[in-house]
Protein backbone atom coordinates (compact mmCIF):
# COMPACT_ATOMS: atom_id res chain seq x y z
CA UNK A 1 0.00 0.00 0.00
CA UNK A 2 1.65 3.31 -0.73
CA UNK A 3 1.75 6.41 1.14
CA UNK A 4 -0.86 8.09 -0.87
CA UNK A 5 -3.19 5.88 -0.26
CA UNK A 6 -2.55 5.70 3.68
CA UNK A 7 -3.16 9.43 3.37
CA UNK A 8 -6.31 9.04 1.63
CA UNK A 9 -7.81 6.64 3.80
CA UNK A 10 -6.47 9.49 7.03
CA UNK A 11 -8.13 12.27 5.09
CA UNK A 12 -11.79 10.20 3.94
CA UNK A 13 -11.71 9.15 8.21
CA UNK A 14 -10.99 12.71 9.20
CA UNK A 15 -13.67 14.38 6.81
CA UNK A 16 -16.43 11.91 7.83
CA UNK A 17 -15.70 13.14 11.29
CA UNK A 18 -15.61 15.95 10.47
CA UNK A 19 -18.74 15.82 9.09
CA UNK A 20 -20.24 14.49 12.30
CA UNK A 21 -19.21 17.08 14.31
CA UNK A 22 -20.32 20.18 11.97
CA UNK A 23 -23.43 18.35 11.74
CA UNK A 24 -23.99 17.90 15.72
CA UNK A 25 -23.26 21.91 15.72
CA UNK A 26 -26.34 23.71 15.38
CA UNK A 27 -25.95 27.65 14.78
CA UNK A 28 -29.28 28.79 16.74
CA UNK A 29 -28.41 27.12 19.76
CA UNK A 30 -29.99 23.83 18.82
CA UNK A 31 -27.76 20.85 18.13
CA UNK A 32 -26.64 18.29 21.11
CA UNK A 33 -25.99 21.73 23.93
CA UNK A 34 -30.23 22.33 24.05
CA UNK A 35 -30.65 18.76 23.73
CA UNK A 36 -28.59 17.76 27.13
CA UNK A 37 -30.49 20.73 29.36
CA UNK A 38 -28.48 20.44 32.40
CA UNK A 39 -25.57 20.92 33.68
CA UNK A 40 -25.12 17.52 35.22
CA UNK A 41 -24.80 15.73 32.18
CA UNK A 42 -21.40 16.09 30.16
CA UNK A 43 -20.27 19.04 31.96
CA UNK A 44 -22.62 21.37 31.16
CA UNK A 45 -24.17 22.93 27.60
CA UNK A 46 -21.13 25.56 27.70
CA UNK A 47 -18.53 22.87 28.24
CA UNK A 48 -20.58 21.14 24.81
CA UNK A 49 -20.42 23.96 22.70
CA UNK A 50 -16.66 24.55 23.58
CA UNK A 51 -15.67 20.83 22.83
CA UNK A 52 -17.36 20.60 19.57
CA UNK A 53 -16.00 23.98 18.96
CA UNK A 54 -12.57 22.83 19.56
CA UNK A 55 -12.94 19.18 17.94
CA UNK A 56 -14.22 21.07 14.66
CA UNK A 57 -10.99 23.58 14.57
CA UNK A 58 -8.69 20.57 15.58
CA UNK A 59 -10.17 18.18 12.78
CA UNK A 60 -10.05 20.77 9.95
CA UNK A 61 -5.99 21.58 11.16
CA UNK A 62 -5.52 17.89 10.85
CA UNK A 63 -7.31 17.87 7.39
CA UNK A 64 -5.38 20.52 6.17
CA UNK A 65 -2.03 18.82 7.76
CA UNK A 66 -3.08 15.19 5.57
CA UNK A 67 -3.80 17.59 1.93
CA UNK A 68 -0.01 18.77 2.41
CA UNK A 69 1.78 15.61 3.23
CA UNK A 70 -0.22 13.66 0.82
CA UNK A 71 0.54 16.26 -1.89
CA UNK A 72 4.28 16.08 -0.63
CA UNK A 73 4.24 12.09 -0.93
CA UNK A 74 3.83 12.15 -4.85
CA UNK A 75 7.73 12.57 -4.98
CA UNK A 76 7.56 12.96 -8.84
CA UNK A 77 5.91 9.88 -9.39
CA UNK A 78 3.88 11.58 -12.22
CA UNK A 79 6.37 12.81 -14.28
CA UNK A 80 6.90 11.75 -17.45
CA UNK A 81 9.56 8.93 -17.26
CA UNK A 82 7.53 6.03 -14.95
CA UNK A 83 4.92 6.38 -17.46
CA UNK A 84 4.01 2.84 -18.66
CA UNK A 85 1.85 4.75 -21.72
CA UNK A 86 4.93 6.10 -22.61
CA UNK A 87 6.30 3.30 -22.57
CA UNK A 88 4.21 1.07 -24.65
CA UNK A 89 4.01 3.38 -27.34
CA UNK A 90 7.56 3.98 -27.95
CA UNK A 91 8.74 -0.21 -27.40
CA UNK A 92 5.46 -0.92 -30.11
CA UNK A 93 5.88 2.09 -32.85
CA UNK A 94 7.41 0.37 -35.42
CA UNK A 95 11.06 0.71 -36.87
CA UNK A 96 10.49 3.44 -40.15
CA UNK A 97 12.54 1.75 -42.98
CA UNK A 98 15.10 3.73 -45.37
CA UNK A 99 13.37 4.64 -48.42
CA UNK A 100 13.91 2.87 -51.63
CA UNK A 101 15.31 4.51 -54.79
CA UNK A 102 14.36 3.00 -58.00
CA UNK A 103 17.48 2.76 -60.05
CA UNK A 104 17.21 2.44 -63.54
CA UNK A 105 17.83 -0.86 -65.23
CA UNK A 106 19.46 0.05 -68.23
CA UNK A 107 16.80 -0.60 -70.94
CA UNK A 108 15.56 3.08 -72.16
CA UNK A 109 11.67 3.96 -72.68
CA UNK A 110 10.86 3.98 -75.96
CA UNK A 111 10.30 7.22 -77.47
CA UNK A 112 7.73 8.25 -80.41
């Protein structure tokens, strides 16, 4: 497995969670703080907001920090000389052959 893909499996984990969190988040106050209504439970609706506050700043860093190494792990793999297209074209074009000259055989055309 190479290193691209380990950093697209990080990034697809880290965006579905991230997903999940946004999607907990409610702008009007709604979301899971209203739906917990005391302060007993899970340290309170302020403590809430402030965790899924933090998890959703913390989870987009890490996304960002997965884009730059995965873009960094490419190492040149896609330049031109690993190509196998290029390779199959130039290994199957065939050879061009010298041209022929027609010499002349010694017998003249007739003229009228």
């Amino acid at each position: 497995m190479s290193t691209f893909s380990i950093f697209l499996v990080l990034i697809t984990i880290v965006c579905f969670l991230l997903v999940v969190v946004i999607m907990v988040q409610n702008p009007k106050g709604g979301g899971l703080s209203s739906s917990i209504g005391g302060s007993q439970m899970m340290g309170g609706v302020q403590k809430t907001t402030d965790f899924l506050d933090k998890s959703t700043w913390t989870l987009a860093a890490i996304l960002i920090v997965l884009i730059i190494l995965s873009s960094l792990s490419f190492g040149g793999s896609l330049g031109d000389t690993n190509s196998k297209i290029i390779d199959n074209t130039q290994t199957s074009a065939p050879a061009k052959a010298a041209p022929v000259q027609n010499a002349p055989t010694g017998s003249a055309p007739e003229k009228k």
